[in-house]
N, C-alpha and C. Protein backbone atom coordinates (compact mmCIF):
# COMPACT_ATOMS: atom_id res chain seq x y z
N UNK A 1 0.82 -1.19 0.00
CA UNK A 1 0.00 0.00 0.00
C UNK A 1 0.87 1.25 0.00
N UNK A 2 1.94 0.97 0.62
CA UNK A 2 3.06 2.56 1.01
C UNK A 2 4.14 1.83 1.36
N UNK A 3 5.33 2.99 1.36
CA UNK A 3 6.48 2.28 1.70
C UNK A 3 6.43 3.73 3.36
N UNK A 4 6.55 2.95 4.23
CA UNK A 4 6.86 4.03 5.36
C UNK A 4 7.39 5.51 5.44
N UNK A 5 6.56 6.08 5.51
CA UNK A 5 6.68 7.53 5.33
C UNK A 5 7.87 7.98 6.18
N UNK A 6 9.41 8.74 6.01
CA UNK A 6 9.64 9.21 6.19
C UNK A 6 10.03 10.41 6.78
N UNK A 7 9.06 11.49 6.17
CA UNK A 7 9.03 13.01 6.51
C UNK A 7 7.22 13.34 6.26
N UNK A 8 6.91 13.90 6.83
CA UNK A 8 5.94 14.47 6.90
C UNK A 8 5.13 14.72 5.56
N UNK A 9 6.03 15.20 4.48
CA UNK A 9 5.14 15.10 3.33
C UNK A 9 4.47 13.60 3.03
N UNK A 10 5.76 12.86 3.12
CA UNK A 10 5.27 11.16 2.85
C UNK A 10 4.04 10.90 3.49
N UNK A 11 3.96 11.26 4.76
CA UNK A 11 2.74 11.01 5.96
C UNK A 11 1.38 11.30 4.91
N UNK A 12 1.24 12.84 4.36
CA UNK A 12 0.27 13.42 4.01
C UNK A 12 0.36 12.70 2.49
N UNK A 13 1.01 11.99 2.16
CA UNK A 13 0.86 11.15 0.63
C UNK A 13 0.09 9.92 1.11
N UNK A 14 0.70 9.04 2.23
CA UNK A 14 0.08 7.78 2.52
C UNK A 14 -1.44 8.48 2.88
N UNK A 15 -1.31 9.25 3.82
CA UNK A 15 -2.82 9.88 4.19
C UNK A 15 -4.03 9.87 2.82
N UNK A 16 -3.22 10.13 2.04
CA UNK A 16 -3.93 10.98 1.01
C UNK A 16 -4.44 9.93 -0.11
N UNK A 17 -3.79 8.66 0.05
CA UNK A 17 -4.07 7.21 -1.00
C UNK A 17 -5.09 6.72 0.09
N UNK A 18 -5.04 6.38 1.33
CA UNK A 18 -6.04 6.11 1.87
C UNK A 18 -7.61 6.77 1.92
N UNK A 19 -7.33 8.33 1.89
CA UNK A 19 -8.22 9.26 1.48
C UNK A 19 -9.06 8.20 -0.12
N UNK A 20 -8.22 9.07 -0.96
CA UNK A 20 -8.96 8.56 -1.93
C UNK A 20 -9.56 6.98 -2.03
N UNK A 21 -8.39 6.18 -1.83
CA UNK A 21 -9.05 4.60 -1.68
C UNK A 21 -10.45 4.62 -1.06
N UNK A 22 -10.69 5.55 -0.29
CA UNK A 22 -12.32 5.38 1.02
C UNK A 22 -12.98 6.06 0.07
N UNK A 23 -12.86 7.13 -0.47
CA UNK A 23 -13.66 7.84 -1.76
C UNK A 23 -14.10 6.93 -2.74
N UNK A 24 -13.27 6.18 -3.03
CA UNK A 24 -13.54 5.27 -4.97
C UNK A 24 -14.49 4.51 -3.89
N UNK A 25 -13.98 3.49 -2.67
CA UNK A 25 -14.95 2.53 -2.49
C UNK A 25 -16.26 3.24 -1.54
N UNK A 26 -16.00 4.13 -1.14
CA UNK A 26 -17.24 4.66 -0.06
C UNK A 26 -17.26 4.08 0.64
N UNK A 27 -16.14 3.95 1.56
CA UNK A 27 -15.59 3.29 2.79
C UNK A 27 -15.41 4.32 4.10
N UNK A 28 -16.28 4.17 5.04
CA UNK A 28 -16.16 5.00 5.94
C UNK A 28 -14.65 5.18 6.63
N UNK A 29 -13.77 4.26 6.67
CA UNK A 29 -12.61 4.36 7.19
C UNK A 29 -12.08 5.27 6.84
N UNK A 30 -12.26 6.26 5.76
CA UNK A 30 -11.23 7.07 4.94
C UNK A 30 -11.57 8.52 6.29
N UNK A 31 -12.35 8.07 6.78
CA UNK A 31 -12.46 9.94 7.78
C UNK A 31 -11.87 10.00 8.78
N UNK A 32 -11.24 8.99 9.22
CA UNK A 32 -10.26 9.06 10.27
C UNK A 32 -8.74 9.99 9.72
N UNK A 33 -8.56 9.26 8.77
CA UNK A 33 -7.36 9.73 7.91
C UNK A 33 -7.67 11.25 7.34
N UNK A 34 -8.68 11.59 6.67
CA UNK A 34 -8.86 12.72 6.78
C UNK A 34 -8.65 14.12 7.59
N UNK A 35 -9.16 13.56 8.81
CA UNK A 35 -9.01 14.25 10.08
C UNK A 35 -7.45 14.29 10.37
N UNK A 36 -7.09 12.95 10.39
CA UNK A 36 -5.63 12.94 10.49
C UNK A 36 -4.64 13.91 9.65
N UNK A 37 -5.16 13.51 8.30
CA UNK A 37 -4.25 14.44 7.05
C UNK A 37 -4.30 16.37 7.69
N UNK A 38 -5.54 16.81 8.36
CA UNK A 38 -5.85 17.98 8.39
C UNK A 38 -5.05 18.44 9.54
N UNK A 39 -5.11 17.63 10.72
CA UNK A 39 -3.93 17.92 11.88
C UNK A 39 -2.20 17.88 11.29
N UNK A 40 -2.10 16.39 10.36
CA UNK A 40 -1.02 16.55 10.49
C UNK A 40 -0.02 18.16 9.14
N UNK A 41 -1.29 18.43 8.50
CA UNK A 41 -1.05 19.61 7.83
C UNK A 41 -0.30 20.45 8.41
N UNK A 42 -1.04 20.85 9.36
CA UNK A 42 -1.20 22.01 10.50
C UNK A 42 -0.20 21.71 11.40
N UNK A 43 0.57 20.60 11.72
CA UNK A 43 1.42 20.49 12.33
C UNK A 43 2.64 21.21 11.47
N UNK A 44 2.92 20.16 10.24
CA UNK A 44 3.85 20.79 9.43
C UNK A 44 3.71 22.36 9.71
N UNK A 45 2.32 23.11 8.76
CA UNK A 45 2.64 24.79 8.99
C UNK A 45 3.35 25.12 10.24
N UNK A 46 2.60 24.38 11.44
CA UNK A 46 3.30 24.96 12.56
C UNK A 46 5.00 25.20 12.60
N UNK A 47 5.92 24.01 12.15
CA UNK A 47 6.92 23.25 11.76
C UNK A 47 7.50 24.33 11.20
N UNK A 48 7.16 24.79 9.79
CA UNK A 48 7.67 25.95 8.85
C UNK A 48 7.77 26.95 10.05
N UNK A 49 7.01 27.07 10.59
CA UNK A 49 6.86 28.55 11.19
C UNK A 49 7.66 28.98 12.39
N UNK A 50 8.48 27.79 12.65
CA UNK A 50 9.28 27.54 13.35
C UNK A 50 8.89 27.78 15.14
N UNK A 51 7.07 27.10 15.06
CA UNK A 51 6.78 27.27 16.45
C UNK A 51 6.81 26.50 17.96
N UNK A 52 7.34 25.81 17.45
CA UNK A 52 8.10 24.49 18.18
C UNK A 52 9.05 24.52 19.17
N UNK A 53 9.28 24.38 20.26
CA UNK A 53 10.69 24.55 21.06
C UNK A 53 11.57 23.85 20.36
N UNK A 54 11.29 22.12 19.63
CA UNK A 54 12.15 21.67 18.61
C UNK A 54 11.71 20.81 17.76
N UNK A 55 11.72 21.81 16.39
CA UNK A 55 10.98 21.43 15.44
C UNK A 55 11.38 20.42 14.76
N UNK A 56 12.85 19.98 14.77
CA UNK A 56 13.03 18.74 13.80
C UNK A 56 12.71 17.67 14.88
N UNK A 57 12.71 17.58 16.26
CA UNK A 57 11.97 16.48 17.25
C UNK A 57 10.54 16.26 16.96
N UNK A 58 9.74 17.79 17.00
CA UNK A 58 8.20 17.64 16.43
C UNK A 58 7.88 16.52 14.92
N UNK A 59 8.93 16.86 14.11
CA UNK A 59 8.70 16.52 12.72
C UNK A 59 8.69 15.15 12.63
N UNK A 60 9.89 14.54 13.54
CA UNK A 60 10.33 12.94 13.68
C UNK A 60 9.14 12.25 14.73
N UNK A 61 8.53 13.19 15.59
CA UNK A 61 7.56 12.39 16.34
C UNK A 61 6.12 12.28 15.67
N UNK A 62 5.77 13.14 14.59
CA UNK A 62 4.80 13.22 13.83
C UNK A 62 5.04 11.96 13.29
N UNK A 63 5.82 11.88 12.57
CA UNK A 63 5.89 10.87 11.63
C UNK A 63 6.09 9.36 12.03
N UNK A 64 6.58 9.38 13.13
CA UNK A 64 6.94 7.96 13.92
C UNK A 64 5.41 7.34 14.63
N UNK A 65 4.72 8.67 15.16
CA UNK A 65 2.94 8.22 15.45
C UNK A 65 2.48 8.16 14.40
N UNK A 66 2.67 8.88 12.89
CA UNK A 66 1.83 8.21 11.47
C UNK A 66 1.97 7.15 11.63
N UNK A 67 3.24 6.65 11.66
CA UNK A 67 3.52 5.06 11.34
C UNK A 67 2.57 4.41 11.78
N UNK A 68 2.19 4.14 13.23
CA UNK A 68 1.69 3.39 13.79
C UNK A 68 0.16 3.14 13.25
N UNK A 69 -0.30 4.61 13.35
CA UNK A 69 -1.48 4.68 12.47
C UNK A 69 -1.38 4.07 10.85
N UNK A 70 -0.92 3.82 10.20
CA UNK A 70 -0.36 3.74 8.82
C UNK A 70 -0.55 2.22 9.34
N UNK A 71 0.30 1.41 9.76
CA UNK A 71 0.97 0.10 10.38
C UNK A 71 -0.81 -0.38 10.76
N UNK A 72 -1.18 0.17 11.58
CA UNK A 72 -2.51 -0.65 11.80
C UNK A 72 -3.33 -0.24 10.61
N UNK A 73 -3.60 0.51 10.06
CA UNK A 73 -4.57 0.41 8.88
C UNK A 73 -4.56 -0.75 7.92
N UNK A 74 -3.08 -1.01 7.65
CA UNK A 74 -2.24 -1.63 6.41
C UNK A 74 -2.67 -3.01 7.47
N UNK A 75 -2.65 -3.81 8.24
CA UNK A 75 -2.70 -4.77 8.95
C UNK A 75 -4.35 -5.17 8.95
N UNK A 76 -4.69 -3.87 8.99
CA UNK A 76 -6.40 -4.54 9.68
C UNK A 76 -7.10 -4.77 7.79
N UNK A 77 -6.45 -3.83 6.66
CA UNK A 77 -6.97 -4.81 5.47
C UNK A 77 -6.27 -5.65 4.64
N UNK A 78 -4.78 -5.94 5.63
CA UNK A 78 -4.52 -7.37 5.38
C UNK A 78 -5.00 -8.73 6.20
N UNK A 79 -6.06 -8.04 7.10
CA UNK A 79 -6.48 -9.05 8.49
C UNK A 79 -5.61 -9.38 9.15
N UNK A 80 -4.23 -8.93 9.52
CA UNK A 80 -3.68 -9.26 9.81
C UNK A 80 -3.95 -8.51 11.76
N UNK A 81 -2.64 -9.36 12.40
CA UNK A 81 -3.35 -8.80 14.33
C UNK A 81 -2.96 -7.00 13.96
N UNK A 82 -4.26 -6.25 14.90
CA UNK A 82 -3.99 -4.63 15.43
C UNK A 82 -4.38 -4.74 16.42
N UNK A 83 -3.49 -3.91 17.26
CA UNK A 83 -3.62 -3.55 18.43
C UNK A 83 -5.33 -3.38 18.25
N UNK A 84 -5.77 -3.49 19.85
CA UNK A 84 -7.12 -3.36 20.42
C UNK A 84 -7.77 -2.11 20.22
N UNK A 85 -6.86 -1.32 20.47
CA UNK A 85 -7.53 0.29 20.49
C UNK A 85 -7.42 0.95 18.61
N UNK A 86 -7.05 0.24 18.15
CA UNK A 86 -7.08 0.52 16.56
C UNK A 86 -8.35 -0.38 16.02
N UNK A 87 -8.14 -1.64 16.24
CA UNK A 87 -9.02 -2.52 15.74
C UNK A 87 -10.04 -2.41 16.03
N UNK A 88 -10.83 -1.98 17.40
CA UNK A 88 -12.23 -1.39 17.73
C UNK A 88 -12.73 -0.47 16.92
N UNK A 89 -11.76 0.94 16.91
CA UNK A 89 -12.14 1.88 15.90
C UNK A 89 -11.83 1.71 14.59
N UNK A 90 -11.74 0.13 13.96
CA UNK A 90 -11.77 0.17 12.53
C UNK A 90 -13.26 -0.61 12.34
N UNK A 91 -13.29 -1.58 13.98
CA UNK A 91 -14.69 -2.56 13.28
C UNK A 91 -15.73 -1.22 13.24
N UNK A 92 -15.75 0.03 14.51
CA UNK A 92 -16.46 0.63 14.55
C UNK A 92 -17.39 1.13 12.92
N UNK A 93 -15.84 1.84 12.65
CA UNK A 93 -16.18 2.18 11.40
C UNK A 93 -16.81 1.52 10.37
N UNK A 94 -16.37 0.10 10.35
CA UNK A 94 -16.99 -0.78 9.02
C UNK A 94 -18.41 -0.87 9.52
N UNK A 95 -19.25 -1.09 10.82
CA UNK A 95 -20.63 -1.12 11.14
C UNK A 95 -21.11 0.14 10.73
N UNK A 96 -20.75 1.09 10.38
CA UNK A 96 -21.56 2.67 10.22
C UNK A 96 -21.95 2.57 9.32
């Protein structure tokens, strides 16, 4: 699906294939990521703007919590095990 995002743009690329993937199929899962894509925007601006006590720490911790998020998405539609607190809020989503 992605190769592990890197830097923050990568984040908002994986974000952004999942986006659309929930669009083509009309898959409620895609609004988590949405929400996500819109924070982690806004983090970046923050980032540029240099409002951070330390912004290249902010940038590497953004992206190291995408992962995880990224990591359980990619798992739960390979069926593969997610953590409990991911996997609730994915069955959630598929019942809506």
């Amino acid at each position: 699906m992605y190769d592990e995002p890197q830097t923050i743009d990568d984040v908002l690329q994986a974000l952004d294939a999942i986006i659309d993937r929930s669009i083509k199929e009309n898959n409620v899962l895609g609004i988590f990521a949405y929400l996500y894509r819109r924070t982690t925007f806004e983090v970046k601006s923050e980032i540029e703007k240099g409002a951070f006590e330390d912004n290249e720490r902010m940038a590497a911790f953004d992206v190291a919590f995408a992962n995880l998020y990224l990591q359980a998405f990619k798992n739960y539609l390979q069926q593969t095990p997610v953590c409990n607190s991911w996997r609730i809020s994915f069955l959630i989503c598929s019942y809506s």
